[in-house]
Protein backbone atom coordinates (compact mmCIF):
# COMPACT_ATOMS: atom_id res chain seq x y z
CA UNK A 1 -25.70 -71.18 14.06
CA UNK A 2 -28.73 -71.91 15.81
CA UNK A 3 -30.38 -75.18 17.00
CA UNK A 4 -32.73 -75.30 13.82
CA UNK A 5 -29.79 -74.63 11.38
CA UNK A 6 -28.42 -77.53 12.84
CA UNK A 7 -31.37 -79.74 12.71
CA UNK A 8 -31.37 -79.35 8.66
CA UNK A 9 -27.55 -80.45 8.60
CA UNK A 10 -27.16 -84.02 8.67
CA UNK A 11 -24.21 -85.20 10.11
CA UNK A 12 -24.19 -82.78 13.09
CA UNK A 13 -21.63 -83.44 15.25
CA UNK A 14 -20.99 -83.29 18.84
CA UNK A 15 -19.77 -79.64 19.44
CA UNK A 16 -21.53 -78.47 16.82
CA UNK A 17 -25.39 -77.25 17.31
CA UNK A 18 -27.64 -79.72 18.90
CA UNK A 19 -30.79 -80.40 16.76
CA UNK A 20 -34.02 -79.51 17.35
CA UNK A 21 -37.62 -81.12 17.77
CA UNK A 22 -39.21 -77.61 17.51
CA UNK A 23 -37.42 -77.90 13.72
CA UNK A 24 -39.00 -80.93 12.78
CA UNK A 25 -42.31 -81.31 11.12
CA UNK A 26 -42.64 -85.22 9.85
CA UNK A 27 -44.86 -86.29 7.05
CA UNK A 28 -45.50 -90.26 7.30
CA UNK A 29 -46.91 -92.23 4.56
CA UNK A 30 -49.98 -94.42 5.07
CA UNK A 31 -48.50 -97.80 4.05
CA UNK A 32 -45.19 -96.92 6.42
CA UNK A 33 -48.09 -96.63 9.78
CA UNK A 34 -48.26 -100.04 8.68
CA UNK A 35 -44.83 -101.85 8.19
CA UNK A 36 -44.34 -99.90 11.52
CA UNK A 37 -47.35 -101.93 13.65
CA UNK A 38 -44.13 -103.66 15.65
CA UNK A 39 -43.31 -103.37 19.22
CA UNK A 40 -40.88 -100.04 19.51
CA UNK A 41 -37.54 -100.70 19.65
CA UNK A 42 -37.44 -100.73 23.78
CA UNK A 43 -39.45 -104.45 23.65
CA UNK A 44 -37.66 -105.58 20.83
CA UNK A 45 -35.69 -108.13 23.11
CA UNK A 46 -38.26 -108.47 25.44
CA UNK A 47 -39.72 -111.89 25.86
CA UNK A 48 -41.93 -114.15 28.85
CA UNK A 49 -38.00 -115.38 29.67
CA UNK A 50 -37.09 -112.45 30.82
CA UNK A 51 -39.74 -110.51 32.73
CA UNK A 52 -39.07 -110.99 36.21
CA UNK A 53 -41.96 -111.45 38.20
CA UNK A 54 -42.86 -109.83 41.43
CA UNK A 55 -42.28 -112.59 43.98
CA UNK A 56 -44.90 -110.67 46.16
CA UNK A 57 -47.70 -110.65 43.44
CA UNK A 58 -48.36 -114.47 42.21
CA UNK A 59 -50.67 -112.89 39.61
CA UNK A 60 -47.74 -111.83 37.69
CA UNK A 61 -46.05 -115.41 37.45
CA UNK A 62 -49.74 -116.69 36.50
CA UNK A 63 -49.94 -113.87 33.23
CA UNK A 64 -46.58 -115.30 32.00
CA UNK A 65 -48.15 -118.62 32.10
CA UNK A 66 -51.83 -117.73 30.67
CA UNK A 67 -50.14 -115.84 28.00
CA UNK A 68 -47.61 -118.32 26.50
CA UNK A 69 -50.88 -121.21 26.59
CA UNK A 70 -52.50 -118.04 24.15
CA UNK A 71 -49.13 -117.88 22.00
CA UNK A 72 -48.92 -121.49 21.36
CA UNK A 73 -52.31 -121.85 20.49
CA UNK A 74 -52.37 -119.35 17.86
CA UNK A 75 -50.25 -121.44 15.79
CA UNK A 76 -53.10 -123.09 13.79
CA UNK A 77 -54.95 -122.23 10.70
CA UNK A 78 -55.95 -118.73 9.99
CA UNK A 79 -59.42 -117.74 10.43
CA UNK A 80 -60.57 -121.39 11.60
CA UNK A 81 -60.54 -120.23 15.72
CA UNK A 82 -58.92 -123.16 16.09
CA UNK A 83 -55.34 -124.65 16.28
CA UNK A 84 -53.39 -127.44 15.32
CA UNK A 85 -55.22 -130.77 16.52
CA UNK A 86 -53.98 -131.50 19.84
CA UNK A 87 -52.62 -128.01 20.57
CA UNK A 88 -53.70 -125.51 23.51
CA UNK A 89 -56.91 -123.69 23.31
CA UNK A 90 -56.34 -119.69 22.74
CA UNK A 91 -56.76 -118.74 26.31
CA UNK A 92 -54.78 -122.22 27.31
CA UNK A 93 -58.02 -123.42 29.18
CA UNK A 94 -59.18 -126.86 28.54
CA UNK A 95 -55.75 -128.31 27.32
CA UNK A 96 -56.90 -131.85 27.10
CA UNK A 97 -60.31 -130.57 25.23
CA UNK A 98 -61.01 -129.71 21.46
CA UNK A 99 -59.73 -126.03 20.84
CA UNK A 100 -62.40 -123.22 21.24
CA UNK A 101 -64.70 -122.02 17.97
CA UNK A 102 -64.44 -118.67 16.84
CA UNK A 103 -67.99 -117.97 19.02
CA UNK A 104 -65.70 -118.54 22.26
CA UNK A 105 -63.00 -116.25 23.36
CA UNK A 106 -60.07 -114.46 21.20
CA UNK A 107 -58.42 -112.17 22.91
CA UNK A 108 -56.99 -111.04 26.31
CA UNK A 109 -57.05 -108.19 28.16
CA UNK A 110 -54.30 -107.09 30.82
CA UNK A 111 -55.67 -105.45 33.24
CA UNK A 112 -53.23 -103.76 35.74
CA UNK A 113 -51.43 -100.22 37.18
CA UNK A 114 -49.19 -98.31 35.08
CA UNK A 115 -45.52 -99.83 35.66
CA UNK A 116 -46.29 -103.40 36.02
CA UNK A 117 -45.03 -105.19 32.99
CA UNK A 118 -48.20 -104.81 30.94
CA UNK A 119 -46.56 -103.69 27.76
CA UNK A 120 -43.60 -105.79 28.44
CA UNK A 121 -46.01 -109.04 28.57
CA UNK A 122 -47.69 -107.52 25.21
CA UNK A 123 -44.83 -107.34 23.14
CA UNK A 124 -43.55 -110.91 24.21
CA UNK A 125 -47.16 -111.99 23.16
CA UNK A 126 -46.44 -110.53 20.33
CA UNK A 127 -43.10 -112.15 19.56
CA UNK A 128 -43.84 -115.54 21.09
CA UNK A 129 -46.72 -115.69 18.52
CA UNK A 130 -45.56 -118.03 15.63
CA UNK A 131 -45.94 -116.25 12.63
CA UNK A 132 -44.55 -114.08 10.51
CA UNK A 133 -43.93 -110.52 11.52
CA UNK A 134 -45.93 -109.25 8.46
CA UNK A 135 -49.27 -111.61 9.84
CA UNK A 136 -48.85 -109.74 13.25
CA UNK A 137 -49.58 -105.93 14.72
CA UNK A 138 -48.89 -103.73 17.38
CA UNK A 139 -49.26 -100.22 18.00
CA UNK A 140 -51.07 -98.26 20.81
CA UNK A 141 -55.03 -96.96 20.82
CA UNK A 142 -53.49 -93.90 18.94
CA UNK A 143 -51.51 -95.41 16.22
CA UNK A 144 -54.75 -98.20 15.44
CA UNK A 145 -57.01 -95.16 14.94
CA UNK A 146 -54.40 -93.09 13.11
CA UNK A 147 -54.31 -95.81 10.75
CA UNK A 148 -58.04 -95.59 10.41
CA UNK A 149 -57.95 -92.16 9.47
CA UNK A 150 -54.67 -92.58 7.38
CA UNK A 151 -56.83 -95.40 5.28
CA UNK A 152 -60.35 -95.66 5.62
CA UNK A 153 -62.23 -97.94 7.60
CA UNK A 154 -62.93 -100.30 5.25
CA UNK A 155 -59.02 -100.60 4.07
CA UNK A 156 -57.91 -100.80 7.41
CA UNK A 157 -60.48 -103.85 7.73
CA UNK A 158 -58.87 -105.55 4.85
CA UNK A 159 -55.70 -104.89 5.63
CA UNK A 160 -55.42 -106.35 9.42
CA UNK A 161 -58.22 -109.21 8.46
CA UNK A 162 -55.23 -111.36 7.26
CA UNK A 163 -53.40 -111.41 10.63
CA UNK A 164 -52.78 -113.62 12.86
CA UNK A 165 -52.87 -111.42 15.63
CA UNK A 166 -53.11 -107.95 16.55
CA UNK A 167 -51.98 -106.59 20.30
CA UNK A 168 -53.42 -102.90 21.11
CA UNK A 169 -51.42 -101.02 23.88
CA UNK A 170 -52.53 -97.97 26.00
CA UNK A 171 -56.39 -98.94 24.90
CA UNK A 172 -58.20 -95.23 25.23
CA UNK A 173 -61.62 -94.72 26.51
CA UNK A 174 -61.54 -90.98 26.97
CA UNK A 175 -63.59 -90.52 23.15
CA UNK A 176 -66.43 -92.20 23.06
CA UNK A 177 -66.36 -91.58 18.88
CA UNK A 178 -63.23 -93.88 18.93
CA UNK A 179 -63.99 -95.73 21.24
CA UNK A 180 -66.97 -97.01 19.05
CA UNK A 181 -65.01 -97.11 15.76
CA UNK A 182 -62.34 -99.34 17.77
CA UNK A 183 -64.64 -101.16 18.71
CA UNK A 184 -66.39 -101.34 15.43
CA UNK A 185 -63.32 -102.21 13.49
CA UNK A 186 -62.07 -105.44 16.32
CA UNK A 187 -65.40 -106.98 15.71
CA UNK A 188 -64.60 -106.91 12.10
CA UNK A 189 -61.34 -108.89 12.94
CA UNK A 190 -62.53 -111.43 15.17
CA UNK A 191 -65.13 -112.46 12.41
CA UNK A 192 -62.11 -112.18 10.34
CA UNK A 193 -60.40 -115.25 12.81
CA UNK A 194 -57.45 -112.27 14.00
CA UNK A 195 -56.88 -113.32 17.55
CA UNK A 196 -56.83 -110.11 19.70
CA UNK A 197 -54.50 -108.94 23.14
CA UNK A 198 -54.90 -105.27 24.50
CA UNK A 199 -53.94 -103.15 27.86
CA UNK A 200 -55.92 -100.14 28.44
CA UNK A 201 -55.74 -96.71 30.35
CA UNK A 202 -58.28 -95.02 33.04
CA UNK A 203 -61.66 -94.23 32.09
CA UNK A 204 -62.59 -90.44 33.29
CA UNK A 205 -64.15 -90.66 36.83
CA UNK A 206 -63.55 -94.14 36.92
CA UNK A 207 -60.40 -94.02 39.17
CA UNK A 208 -60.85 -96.70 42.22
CA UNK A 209 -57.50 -98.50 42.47
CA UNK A 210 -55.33 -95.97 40.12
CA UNK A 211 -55.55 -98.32 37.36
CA UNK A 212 -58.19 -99.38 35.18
CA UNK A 213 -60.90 -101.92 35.69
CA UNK A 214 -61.43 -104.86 33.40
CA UNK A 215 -65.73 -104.17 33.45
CA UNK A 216 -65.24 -100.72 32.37
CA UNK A 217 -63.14 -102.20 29.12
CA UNK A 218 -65.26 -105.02 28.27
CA UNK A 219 -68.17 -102.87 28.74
CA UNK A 220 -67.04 -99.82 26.77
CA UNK A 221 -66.38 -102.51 23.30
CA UNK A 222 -69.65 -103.44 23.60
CA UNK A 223 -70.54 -106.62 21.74
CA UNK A 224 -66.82 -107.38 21.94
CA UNK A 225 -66.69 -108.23 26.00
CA UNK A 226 -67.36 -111.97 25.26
CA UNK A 227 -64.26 -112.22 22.80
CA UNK A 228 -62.00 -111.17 25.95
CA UNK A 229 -60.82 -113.00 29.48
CA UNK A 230 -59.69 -110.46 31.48
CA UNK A 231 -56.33 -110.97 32.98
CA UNK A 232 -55.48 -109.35 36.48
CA UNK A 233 -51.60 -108.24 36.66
CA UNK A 234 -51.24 -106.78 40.37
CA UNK A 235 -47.38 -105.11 41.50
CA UNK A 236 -46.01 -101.80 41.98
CA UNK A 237 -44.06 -99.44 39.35
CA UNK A 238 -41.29 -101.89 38.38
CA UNK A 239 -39.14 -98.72 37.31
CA UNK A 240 -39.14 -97.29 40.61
CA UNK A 241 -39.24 -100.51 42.50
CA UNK A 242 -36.02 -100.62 44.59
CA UNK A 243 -34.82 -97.49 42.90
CA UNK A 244 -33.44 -94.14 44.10
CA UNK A 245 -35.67 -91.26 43.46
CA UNK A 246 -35.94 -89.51 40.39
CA UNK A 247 -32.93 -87.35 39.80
CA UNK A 248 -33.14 -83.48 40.70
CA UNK A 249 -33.20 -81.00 37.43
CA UNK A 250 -29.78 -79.88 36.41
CA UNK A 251 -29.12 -76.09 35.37
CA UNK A 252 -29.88 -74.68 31.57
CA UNK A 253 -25.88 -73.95 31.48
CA UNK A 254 -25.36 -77.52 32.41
CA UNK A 255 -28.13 -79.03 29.71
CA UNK A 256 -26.79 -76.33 27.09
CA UNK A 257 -23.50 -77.77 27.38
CA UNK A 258 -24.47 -81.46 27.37
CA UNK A 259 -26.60 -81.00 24.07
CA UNK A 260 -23.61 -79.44 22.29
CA UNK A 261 -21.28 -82.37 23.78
CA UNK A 262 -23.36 -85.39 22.76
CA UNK A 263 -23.74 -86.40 19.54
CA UNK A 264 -27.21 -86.94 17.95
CA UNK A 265 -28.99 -84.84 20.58
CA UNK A 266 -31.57 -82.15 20.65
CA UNK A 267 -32.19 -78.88 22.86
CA UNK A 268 -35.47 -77.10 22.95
CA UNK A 269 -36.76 -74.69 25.37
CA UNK A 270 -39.44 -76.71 26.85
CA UNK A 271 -42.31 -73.67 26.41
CA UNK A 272 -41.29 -73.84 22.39
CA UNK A 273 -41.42 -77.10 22.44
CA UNK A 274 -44.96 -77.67 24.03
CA UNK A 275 -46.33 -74.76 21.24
CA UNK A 276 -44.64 -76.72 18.51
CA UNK A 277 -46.31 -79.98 20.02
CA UNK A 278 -49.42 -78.58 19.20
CA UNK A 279 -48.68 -77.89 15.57
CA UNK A 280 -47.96 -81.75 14.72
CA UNK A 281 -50.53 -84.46 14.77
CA UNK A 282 -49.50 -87.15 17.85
CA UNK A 283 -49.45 -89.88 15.03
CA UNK A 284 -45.84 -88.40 13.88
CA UNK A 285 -44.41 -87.62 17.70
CA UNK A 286 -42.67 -91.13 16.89
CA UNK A 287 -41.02 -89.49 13.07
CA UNK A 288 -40.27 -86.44 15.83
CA UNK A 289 -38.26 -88.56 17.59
CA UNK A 290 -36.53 -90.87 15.15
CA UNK A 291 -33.12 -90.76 15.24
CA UNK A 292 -32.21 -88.73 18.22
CA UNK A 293 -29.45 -90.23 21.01
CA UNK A 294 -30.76 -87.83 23.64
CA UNK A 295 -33.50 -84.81 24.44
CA UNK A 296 -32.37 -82.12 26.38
CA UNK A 297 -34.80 -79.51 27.68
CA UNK A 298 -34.41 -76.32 28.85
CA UNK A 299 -36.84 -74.00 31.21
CA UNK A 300 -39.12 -76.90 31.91
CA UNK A 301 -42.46 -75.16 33.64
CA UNK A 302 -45.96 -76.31 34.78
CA UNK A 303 -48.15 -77.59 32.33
CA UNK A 304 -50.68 -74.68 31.31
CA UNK A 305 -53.72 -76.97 30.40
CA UNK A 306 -55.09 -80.41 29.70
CA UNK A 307 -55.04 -80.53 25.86
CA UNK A 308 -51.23 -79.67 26.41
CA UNK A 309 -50.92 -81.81 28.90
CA UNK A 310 -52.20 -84.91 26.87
CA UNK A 311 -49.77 -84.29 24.15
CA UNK A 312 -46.66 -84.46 26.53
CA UNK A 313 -48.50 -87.71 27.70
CA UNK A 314 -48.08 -88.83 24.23
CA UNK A 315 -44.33 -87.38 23.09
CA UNK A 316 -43.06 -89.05 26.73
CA UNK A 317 -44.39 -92.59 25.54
CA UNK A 318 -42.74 -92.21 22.32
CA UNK A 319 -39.15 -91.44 23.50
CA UNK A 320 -39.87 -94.24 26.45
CA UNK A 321 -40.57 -96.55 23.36
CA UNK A 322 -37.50 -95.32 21.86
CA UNK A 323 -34.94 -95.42 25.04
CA UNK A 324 -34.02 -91.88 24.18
CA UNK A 325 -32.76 -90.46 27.77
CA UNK A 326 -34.57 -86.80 29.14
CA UNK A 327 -32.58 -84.07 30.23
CA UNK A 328 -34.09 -81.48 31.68
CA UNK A 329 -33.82 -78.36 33.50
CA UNK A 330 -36.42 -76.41 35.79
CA UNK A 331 -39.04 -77.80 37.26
CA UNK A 332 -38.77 -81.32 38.08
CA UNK A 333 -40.88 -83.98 36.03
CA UNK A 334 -43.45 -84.82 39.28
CA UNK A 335 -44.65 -81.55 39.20
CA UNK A 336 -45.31 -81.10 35.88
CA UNK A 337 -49.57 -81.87 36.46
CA UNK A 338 -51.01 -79.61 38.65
CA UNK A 339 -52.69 -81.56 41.65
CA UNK A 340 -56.42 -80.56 39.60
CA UNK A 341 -54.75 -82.74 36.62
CA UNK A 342 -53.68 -85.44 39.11
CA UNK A 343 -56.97 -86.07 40.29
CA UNK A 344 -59.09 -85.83 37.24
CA UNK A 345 -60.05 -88.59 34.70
CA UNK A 346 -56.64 -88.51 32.75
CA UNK A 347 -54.30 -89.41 36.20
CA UNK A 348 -53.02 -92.73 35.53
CA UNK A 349 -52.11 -91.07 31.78
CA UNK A 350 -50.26 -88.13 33.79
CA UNK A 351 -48.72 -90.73 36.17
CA UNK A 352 -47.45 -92.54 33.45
CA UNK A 353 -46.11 -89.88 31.61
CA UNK A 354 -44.34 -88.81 35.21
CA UNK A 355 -43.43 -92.44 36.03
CA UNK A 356 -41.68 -92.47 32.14
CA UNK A 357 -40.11 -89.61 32.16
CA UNK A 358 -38.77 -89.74 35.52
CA UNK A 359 -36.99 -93.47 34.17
CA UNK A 360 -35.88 -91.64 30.93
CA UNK A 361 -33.87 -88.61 33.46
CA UNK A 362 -31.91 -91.54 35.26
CA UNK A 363 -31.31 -92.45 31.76
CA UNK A 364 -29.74 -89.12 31.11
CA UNK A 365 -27.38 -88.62 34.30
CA UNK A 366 -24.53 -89.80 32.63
CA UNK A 367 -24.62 -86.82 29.61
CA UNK A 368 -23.62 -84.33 32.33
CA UNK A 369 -19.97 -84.54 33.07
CA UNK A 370 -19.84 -81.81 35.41
């Protein structure tokens, strides 16, 4: 029976044939993109109490403290830019003063490399915030403009207006279309009194640092910039920090054999599996994914081009999201770009993707008994 066969089975069991993502082709319903805008089930215990700061980099210590002022003073009256009487302005500046208007700030930006706790600090935002779940979003760049196209502008604008808050991860620059319509859309929201918090990626050709700078955001949303402080978050990749290097690739026999022994997992040969990436629309890699304990990958091989090479970019932060553990066989996961793709406008998005999957592989060790 072959991988596929197995993939329209339910209750596939370990020994039997591993699924398949190359078998999958998810169809996901407007209103579910929106019951979904929560933090992925990786930062759904993470809070400010437990990201450990980087005792080297102060800055981190001082976006724990910048960001729990913005929580608590999001607790007031919808739409009024304003909290409680007496409690923290939005940005926590000015505690003893009157809170801001709606003309002042209302949002944050984190600005910082790949692998420093951005997302981590996001989704405690998020949860720190106090109110309900259904008066708060989250998603990436990706999923916020899927939406759009999933409901319309103007739906989309009357569906987020009544939140409280809405935190935008992996904020992408790279279209200038969407870009606009982003931008567009947030400035409906902040007249709307939703309190905004993003993180964003690199800008093509704006590389300095290997991160992204906090100008180029605030001046790519135009009209926006004076709704954000910009929020420095310096440190190295936390999930290499201290760690032992990313594990070497194990053999197809060995992968083969761990698929068919683990429960709940897939196996794909990693060619396939690009060609069938290309077939589904990024918005469902996360339906792609759903459900599966591991992802084994055979015959992993250079990415051919950049178009293929974004969508990995995407299907690796949707299985880091999800904690499902990578393994693979061939070519190991930092040479995946070709050095052209490392230093063009997309590098911190290939970095990412290699910093990811590389934490995802460690993940995996443990499916290979011998």
């Amino acid at each position: 029976m072959s991988s596929s066969t197995a993939a329209s089975q339910p209750g596939a069991i370990a020994e039997a044939s591993p699924l398949s993502l190359c078998a999958r082709e998810p169809r996901v319903p407007a209103d579910q993109l929106v019951a979904e805008m929560v933090p992925p089930p990786r930062f759904d215990s993470v809070r400010f109490s437990n990201y450990i700061p980087d005792p080297n980099q102060p800055s981190q210590t001082e976006a724990v403290r910048v960001l729990e002022d913005f929580a608590g003073g999001l607790g007031g009256a919808h739409a009024s830019g304003a909290g409680k009487p007496g409690r923290r302005g939005f940005l926590g500046f000015g505690r003893s003063k009157a809170p801001k208007s709606p003309a002042g700030p209302r949002g944050v930006y984190l600005d910082g490399g790949y692998g420093v706790g951005k997302t981590h600090l996001l989704a405690s935002l998020w949860h720190a915030t106090p109110a309900e779940p259904s008066l708060k979003a989250f998603g990436t760049f990706v999923e916020l403009t899927n939406l759009v196209g999933a409901l319309g502008f103007q739906q989309t604008v009357q569906t987020l207006s009544g939140h409280r808050l809405l935190c935008i991860d992996e904020f992408e620059l790279d279209d200038p279309g969407d870009t606009v319509l982003v931008s567009t859309l947030l400035g409906k929201l902040v007249d709307a009194g939703v309190a905004l918090a993003a993180t964003s990626n690199t800008l093509p050709g704006k590389l300095g640092e290997g991160r992204f700078a906090a100008a180029d955001f605030l001046r790519e949303i135009q009209g926006l910039s004076a709704h954000f402080r910009a929020l420095r978050i310096d440190g190295e990749d936390y999930r290499h920090r201290g760690l032992p290097e990313a594990p070497a690739p194990f053999s197809d026999e060995q992968v083969t054999k761990a698929a068919y022994a683990t429960e709940g997992a897939s196996l794909d040969d990693f060619p396939h599996l690009l060609e069938h990436l290309a077939r589904v629309h990024p918005s469902r890699y996360g339906a792609l994914t759903d459900g599966l304990k591991a992802v084994c990958l055979t015959d992993v091989q250079p990415i051919p081009d950049q178009s293929t090479a974004l969508r990995l970019v995407v299907l690796a932060d949707r299985l880091y999201d999800r904690e499902v553990p990578v393994l693979a066989a061939g070519l190991p996961f930092d040479q995946l770009f070709s050095e052209e793709m490392l230093k063009g406008g997309y590098r911190k998005k290939y970095f990412r993707a290699i910093s990811r999957l590389t934490a995802l592989a460690r993940d995996a060790k443990g499916l290979v008994t011998s």
